[in-house]
PDB file of N, CA and C in Angstrom:
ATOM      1  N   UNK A   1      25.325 -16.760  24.145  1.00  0.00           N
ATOM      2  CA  UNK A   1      24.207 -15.989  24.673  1.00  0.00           C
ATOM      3  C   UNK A   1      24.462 -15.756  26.166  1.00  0.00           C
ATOM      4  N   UNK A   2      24.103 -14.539  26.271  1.00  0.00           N
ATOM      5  CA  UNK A   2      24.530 -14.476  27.877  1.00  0.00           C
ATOM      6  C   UNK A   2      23.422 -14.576  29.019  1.00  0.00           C
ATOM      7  N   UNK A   3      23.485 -14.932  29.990  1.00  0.00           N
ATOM      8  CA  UNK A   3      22.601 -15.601  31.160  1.00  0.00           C
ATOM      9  C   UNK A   3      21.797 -14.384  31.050  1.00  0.00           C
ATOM     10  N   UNK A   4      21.446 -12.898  30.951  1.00  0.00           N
ATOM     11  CA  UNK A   4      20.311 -12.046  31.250  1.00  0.00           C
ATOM     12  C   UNK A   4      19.786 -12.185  29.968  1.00  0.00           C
ATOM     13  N   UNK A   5      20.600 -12.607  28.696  1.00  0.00           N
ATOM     14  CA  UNK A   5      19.645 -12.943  27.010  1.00  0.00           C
ATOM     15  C   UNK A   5      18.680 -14.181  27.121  1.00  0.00           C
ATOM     16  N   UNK A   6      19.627 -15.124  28.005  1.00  0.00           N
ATOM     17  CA  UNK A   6      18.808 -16.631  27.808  1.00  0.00           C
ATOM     18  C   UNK A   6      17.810 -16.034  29.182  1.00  0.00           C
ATOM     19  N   UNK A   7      17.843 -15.307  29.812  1.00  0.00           N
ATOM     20  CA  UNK A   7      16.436 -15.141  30.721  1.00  0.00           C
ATOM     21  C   UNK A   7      15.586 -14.770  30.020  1.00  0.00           C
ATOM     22  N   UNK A   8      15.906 -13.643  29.310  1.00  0.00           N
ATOM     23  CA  UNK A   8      14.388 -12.792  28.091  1.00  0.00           C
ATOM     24  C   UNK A   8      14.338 -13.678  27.697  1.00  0.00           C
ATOM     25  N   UNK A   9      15.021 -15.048  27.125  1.00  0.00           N
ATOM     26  CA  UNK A   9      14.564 -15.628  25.972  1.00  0.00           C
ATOM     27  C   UNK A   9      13.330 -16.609  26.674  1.00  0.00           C
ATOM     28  N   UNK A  10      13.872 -16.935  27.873  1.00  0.00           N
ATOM     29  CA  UNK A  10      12.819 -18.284  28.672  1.00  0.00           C
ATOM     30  C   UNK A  10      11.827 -17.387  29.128  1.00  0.00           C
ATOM     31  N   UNK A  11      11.475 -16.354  29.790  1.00  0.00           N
ATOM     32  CA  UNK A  11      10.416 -15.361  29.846  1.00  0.00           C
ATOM     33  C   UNK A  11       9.550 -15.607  28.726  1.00  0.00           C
ATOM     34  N   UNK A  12      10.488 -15.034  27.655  1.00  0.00           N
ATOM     35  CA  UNK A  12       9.535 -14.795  26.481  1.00  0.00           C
ATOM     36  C   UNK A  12       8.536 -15.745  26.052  1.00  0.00           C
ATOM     37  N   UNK A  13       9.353 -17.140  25.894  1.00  0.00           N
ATOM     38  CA  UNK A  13       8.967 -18.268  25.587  1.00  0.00           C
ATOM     39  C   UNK A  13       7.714 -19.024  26.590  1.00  0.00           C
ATOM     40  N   UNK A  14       8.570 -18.757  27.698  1.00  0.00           N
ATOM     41  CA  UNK A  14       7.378 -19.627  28.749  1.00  0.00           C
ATOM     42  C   UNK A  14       6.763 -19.288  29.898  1.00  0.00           C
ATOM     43  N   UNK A  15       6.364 -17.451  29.620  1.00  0.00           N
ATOM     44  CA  UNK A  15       5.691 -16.629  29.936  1.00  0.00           C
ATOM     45  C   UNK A  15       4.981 -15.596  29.135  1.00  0.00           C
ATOM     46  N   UNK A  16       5.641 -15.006  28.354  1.00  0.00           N
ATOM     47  CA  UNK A  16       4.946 -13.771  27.728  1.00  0.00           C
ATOM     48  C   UNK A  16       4.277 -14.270  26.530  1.00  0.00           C
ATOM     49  N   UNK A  17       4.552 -15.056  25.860  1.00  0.00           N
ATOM     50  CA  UNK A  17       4.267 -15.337  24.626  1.00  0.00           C
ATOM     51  C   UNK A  17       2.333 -16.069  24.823  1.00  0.00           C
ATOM     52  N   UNK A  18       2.638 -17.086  25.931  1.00  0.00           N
ATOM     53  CA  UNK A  18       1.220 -17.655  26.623  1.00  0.00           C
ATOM     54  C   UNK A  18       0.306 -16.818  26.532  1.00  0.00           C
ATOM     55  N   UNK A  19       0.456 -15.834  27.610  1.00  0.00           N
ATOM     56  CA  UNK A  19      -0.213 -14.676  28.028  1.00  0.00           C
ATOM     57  C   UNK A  19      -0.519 -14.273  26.955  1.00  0.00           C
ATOM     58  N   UNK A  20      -0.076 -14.040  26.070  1.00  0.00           N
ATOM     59  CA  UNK A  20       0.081 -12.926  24.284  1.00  0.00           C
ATOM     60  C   UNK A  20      -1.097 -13.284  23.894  1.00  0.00           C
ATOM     61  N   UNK A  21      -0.648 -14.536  23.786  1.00  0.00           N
ATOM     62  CA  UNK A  21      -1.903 -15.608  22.578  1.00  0.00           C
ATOM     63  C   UNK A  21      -3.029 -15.469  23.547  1.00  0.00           C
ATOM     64  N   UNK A  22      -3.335 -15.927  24.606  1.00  0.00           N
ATOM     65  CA  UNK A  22      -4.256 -16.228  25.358  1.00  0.00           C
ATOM     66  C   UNK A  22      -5.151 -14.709  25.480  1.00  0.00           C
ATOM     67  N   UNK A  23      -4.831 -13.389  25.604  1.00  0.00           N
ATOM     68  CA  UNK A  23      -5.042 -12.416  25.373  1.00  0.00           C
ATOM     69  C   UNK A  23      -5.711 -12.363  23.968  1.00  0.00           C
ATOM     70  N   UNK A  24      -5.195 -12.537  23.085  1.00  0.00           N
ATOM     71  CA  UNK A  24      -5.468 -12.514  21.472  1.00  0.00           C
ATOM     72  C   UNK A  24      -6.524 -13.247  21.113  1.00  0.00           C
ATOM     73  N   UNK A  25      -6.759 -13.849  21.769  1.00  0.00           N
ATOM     74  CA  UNK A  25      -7.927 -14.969  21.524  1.00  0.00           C
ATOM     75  C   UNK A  25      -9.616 -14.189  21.022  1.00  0.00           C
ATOM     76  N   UNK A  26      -9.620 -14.464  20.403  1.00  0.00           N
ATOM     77  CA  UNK A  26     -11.440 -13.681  19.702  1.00  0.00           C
ATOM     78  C   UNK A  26     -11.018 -11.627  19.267  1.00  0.00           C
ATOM     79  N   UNK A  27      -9.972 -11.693  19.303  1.00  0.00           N
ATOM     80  CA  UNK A  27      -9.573 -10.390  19.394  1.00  0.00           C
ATOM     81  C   UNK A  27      -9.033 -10.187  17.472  1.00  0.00           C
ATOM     82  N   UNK A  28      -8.313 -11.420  16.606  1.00  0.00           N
ATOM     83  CA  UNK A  28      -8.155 -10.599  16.093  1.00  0.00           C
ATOM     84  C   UNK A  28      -9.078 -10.450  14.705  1.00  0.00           C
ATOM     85  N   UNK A  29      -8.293  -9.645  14.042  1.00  0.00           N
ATOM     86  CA  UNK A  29      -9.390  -8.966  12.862  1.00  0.00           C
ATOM     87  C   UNK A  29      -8.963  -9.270  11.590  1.00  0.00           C
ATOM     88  N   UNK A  30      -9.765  -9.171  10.530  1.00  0.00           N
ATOM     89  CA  UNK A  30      -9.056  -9.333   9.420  1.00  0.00           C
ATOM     90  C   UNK A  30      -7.598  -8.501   9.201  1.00  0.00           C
ATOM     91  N   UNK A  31      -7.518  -6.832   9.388  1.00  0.00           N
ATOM     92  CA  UNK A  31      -6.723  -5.890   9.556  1.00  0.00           C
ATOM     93  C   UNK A  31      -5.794  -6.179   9.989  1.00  0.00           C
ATOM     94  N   UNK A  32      -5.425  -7.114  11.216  1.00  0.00           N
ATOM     95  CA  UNK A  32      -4.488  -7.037  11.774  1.00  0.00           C
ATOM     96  C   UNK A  32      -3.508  -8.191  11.037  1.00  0.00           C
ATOM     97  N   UNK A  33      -2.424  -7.538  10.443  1.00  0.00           N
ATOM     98  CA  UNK A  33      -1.271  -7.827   9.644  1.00  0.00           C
ATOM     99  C   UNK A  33      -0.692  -9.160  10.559  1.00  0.00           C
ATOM    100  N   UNK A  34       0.101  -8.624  11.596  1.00  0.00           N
ATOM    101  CA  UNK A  34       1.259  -9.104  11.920  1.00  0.00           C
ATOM    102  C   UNK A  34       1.224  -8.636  13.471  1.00  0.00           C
ATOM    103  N   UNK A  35       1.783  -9.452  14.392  1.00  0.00           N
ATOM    104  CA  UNK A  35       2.005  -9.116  16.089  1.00  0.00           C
ATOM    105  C   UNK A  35       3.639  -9.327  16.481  1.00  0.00           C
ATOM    106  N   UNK A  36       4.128  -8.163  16.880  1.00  0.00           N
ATOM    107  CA  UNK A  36       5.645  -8.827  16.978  1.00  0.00           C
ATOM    108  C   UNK A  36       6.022  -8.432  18.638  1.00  0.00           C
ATOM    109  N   UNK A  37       6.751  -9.033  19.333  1.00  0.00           N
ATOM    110  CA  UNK A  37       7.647  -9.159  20.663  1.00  0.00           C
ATOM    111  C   UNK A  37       9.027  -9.209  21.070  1.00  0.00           C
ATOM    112  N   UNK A  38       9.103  -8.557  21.986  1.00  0.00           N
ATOM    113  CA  UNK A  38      10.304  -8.361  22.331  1.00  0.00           C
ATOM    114  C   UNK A  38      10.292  -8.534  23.989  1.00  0.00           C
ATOM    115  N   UNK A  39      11.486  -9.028  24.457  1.00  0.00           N
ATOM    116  CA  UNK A  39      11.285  -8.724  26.292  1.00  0.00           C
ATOM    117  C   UNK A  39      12.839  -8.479  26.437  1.00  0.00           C
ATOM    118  N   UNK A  40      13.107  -7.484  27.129  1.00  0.00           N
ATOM    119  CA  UNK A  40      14.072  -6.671  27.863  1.00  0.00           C
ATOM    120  C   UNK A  40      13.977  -6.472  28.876  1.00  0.00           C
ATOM    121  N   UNK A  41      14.730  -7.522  29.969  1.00  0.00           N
ATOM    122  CA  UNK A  41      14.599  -7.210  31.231  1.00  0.00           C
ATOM    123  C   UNK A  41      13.261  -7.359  32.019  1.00  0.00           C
ATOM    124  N   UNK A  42      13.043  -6.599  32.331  1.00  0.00           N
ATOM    125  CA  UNK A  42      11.117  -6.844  33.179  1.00  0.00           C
ATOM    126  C   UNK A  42      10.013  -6.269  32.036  1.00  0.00           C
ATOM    127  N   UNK A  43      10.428  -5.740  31.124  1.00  0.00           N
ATOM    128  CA  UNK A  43       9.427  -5.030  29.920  1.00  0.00           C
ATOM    129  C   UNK A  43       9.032  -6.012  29.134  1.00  0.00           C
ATOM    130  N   UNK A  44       7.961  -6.212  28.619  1.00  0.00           N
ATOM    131  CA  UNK A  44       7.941  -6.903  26.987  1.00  0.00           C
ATOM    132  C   UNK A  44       6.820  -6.028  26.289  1.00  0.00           C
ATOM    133  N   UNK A  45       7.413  -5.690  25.210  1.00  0.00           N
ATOM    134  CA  UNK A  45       6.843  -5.033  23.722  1.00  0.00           C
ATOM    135  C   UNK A  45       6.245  -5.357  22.889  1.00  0.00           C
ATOM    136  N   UNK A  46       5.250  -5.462  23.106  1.00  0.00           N
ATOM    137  CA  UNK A  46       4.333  -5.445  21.980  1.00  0.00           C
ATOM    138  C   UNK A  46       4.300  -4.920  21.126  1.00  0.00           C
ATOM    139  N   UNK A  47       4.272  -4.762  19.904  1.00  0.00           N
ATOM    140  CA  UNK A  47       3.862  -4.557  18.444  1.00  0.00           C
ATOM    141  C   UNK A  47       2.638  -4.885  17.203  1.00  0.00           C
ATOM    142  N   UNK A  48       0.926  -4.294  17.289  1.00  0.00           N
ATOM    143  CA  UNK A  48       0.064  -4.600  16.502  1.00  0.00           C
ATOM    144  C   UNK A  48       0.471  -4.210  15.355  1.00  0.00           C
ATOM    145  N   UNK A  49       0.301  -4.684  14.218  1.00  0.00           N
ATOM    146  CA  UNK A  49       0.404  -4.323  13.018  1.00  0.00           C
ATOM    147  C   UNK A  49      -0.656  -4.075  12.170  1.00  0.00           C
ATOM    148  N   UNK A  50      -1.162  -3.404  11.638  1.00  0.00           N
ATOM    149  CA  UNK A  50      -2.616  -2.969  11.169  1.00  0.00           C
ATOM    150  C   UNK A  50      -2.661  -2.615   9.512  1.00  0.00           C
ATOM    151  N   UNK A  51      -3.072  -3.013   8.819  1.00  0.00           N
ATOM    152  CA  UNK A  51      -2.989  -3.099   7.253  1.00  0.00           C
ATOM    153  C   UNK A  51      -4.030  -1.334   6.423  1.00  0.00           C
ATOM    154  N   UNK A  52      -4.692  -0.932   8.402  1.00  0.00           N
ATOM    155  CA  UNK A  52      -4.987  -0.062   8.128  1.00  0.00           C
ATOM    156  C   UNK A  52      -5.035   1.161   9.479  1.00  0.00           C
ATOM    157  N   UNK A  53      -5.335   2.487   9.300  1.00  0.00           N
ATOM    158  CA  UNK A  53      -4.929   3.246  10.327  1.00  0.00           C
ATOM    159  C   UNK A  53      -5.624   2.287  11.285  1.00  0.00           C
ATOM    160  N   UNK A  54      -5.165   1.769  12.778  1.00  0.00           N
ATOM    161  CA  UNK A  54      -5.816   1.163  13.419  1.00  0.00           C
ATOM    162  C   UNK A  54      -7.162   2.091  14.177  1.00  0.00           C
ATOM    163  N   UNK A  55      -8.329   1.572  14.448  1.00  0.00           N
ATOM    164  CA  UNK A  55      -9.463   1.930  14.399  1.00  0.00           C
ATOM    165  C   UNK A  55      -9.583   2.163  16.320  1.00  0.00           C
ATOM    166  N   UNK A  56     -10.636   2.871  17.202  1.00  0.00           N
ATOM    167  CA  UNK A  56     -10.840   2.898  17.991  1.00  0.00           C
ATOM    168  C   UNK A  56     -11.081   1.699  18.735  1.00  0.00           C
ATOM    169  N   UNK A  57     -11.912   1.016  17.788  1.00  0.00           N
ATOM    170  CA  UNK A  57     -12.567  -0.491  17.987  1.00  0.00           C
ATOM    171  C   UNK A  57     -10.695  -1.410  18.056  1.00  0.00           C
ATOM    172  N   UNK A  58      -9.918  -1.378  17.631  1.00  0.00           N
ATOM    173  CA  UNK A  58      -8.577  -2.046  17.052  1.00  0.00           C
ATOM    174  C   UNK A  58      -8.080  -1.566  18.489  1.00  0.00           C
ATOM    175  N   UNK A  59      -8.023  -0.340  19.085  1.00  0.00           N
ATOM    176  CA  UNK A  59      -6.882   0.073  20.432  1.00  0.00           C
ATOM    177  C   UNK A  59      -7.761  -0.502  21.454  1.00  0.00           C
ATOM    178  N   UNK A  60      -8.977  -0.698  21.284  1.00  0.00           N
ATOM    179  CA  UNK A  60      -9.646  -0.932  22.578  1.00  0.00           C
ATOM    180  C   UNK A  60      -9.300  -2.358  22.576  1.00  0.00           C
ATOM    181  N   UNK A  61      -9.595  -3.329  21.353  1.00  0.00           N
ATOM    182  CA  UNK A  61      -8.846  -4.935  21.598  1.00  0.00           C
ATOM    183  C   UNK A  61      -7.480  -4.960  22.504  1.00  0.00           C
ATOM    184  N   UNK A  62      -6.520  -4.103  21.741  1.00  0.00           N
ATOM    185  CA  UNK A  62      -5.213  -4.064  22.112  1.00  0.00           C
ATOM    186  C   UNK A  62      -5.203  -3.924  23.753  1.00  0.00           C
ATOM    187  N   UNK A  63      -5.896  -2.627  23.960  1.00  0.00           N
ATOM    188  CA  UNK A  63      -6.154  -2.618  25.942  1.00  0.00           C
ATOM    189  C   UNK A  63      -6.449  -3.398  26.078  1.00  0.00           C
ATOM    190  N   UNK A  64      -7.420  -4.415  25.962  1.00  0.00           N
ATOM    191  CA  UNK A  64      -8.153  -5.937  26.762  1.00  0.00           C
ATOM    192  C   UNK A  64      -7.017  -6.746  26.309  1.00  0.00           C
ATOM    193  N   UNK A  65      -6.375  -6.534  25.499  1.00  0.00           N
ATOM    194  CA  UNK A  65      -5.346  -7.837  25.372  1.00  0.00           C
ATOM    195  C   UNK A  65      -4.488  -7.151  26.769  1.00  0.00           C
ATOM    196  N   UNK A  66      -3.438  -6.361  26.491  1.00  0.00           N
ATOM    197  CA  UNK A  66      -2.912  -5.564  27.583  1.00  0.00           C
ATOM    198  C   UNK A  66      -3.278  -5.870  28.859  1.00  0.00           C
ATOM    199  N   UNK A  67      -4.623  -5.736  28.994  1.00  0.00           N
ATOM    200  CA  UNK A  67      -5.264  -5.454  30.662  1.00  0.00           C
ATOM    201  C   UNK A  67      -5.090  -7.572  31.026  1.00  0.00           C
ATOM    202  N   UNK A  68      -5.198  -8.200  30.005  1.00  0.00           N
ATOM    203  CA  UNK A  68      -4.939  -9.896  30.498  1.00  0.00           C
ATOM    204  C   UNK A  68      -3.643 -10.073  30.507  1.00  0.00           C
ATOM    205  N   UNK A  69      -2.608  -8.908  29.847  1.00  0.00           N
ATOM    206  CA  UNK A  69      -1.497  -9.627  29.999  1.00  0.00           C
ATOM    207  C   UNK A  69      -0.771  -9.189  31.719  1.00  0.00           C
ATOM    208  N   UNK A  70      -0.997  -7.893  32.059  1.00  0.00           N
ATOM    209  CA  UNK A  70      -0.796  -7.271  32.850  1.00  0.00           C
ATOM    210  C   UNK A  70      -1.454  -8.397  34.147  1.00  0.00           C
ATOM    211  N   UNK A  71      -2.635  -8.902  33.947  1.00  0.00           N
ATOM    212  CA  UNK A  71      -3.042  -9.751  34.860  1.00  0.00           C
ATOM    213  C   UNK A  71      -2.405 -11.168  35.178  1.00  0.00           C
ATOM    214  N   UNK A  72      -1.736 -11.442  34.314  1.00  0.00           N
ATOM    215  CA  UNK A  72      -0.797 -12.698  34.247  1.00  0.00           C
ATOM    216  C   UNK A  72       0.233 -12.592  34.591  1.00  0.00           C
ATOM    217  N   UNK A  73       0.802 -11.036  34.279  1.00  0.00           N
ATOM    218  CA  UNK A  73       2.443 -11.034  34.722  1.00  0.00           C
ATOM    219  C   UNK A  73       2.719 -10.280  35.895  1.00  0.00           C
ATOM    220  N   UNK A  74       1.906  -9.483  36.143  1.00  0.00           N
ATOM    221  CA  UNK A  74       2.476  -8.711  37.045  1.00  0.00           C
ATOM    222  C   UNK A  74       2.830  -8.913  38.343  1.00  0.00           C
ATOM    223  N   UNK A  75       3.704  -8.572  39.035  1.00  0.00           N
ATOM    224  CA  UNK A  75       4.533  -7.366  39.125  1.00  0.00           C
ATOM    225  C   UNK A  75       5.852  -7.809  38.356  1.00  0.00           C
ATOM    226  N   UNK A  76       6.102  -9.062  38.058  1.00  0.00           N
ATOM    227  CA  UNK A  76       7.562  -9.585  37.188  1.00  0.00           C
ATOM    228  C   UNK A  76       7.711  -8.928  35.984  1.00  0.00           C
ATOM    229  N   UNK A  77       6.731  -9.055  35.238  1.00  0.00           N
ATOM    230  CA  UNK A  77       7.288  -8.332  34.013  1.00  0.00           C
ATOM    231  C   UNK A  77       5.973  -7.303  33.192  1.00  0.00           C
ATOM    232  N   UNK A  78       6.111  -6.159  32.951  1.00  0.00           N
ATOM    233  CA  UNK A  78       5.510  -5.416  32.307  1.00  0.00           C
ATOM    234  C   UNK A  78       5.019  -5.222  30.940  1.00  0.00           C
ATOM    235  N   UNK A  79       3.730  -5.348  30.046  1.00  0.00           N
ATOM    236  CA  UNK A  79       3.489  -5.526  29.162  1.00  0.00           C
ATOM    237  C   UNK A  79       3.410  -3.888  28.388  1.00  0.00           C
ATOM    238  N   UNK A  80       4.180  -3.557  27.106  1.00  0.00           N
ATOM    239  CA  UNK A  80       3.726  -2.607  27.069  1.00  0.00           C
ATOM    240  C   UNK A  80       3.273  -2.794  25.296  1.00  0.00           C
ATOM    241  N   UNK A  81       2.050  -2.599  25.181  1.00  0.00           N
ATOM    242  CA  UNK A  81       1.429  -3.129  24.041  1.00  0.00           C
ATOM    243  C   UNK A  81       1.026  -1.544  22.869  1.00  0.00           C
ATOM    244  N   UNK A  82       1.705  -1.534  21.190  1.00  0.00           N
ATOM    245  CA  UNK A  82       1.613  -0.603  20.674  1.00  0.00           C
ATOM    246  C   UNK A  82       0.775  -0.980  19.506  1.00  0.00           C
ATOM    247  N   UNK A  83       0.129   0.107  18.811  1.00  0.00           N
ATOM    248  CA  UNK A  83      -0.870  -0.276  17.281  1.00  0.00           C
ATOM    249  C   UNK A  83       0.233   0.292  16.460  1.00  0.00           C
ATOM    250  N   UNK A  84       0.208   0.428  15.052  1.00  0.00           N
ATOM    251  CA  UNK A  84       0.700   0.833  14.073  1.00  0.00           C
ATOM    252  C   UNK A  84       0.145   0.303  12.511  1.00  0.00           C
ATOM    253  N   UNK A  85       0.399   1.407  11.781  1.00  0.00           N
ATOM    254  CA  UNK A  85      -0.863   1.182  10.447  1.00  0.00           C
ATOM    255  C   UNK A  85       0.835   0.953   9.565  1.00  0.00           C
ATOM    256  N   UNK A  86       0.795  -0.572   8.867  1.00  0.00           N
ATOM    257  CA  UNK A  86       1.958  -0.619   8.260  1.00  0.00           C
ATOM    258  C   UNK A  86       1.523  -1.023   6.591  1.00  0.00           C
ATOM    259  N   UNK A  87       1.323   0.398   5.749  1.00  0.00           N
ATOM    260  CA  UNK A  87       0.719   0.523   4.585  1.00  0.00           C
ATOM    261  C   UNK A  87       1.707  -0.295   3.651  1.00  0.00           C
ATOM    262  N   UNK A  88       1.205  -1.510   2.712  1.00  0.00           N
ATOM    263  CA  UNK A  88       2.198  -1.581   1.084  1.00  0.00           C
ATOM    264  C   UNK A  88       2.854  -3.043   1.586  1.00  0.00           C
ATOM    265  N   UNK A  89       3.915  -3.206   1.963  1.00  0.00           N
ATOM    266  CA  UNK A  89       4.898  -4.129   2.146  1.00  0.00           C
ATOM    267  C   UNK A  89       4.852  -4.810   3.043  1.00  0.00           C
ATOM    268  N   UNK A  90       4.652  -5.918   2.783  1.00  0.00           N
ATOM    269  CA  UNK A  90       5.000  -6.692   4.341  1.00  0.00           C
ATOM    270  C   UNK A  90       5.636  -6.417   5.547  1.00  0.00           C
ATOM    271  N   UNK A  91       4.647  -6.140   6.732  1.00  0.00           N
ATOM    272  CA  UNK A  91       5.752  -5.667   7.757  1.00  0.00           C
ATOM    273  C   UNK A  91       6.523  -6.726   8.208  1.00  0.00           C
ATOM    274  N   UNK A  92       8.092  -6.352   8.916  1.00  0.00           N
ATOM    275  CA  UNK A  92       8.807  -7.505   9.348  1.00  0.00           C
ATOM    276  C   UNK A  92       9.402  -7.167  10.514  1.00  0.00           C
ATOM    277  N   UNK A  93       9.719  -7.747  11.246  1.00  0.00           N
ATOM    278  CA  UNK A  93      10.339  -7.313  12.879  1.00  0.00           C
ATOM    279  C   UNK A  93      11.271  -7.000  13.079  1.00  0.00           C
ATOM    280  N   UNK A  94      11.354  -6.446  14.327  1.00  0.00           N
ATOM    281  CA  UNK A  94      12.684  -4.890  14.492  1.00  0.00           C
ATOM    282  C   UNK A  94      13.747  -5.843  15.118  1.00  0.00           C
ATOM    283  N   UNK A  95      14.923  -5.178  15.028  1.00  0.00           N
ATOM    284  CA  UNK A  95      15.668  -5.823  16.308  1.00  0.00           C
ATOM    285  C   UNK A  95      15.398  -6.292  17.472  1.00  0.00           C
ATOM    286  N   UNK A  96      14.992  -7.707  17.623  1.00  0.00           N
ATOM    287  CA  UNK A  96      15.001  -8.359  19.077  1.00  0.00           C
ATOM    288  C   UNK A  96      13.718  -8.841  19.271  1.00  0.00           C
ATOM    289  N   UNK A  97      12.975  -8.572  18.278  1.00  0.00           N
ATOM    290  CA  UNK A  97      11.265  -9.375  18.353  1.00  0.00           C
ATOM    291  C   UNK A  97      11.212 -10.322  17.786  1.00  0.00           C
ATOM    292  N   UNK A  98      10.188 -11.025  18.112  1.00  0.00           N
ATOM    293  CA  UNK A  98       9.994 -12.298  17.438  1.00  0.00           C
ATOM    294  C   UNK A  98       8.207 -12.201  16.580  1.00  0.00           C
ATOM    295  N   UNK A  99       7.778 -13.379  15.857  1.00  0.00           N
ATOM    296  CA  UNK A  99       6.638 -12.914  15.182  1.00  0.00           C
ATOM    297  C   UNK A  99       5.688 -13.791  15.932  1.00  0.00           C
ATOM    298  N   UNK A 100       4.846 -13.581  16.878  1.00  0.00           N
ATOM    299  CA  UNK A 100       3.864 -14.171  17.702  1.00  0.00           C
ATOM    300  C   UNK A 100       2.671 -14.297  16.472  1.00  0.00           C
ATOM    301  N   UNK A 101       2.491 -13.657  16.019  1.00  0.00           N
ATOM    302  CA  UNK A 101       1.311 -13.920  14.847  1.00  0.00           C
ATOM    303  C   UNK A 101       1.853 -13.211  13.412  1.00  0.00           C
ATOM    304  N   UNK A 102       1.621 -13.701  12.214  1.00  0.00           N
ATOM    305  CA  UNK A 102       1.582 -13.370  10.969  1.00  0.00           C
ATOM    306  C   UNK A 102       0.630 -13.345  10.084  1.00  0.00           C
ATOM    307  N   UNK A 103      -0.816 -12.634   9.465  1.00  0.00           N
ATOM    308  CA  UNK A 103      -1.459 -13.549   8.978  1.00  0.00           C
ATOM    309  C   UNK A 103      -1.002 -13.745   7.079  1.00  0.00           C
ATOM    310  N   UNK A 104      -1.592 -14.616   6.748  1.00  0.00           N
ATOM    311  CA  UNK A 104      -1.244 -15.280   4.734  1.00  0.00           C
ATOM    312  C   UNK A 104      -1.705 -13.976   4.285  1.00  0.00           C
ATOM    313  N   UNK A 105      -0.453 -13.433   3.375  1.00  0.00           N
ATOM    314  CA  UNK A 105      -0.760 -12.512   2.475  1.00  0.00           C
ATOM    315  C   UNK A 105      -0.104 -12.896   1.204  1.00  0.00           C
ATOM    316  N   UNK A 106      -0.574 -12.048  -0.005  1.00  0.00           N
ATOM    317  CA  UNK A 106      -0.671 -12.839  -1.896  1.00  0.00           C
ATOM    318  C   UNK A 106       1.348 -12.207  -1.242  1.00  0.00           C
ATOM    319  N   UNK A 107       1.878 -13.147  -2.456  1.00  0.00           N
ATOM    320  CA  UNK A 107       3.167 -12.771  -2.552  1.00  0.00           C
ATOM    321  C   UNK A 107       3.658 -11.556  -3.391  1.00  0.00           C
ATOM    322  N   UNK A 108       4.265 -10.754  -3.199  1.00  0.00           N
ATOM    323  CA  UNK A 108       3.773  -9.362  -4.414  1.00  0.00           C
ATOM    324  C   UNK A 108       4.484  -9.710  -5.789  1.00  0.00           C
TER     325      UNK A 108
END
């Protein structure tokens, strides 16, 4: 692993991820599937996962999560937080994220 991977990785771990949860707190919903992360450099990516089109009420959580993470990190690292409606199949994470939240779903 190379010294700018093992930085995202200690960021991630013992910065962004804190902030994540601590943000998330009373925020989530039945709907919300799955939360996934990524950090690249000064960015970290957020990913909501939504079992349904995410709702007005669903982006406005996502901003208040956003607006605490932005308050924790900034100016070091940038939060950039997305919704997405992931219909049928279990969603699973992209290249380079990790799963900050999952919730129990039937096995198909």
């Amino acid at each position: 692993m190379s010294l700018q991977a093992e930085g995202a990785q200690m960021s991630l771990q013992q910065v962004v991820l804190p902030s994540l949860l601590r943000g998330m707190v009373g925020m989530v919903t039945p709907g919300l599937r799955a939360v996934y992360v990524r950090v690249e450099e000064s960015d970290a990516y957020v990913r909501f996962v939504y079992d349904h089109e995410p709702t007005e009420e669903d982006i406005e959580d996502v901003d208040d999560v956003e607006t605490e993470m932005i308050a924790d990190l900034h100016p070091q690292i940038t939060p950039h937080l997305v919704t997405e409606f992931a219909p049928g199949t279990r969603p699973t994470a992209r290249s380079g994220e990790i799963v900050a939240f999952m919730r129990k779903e039937p096995t198909p």
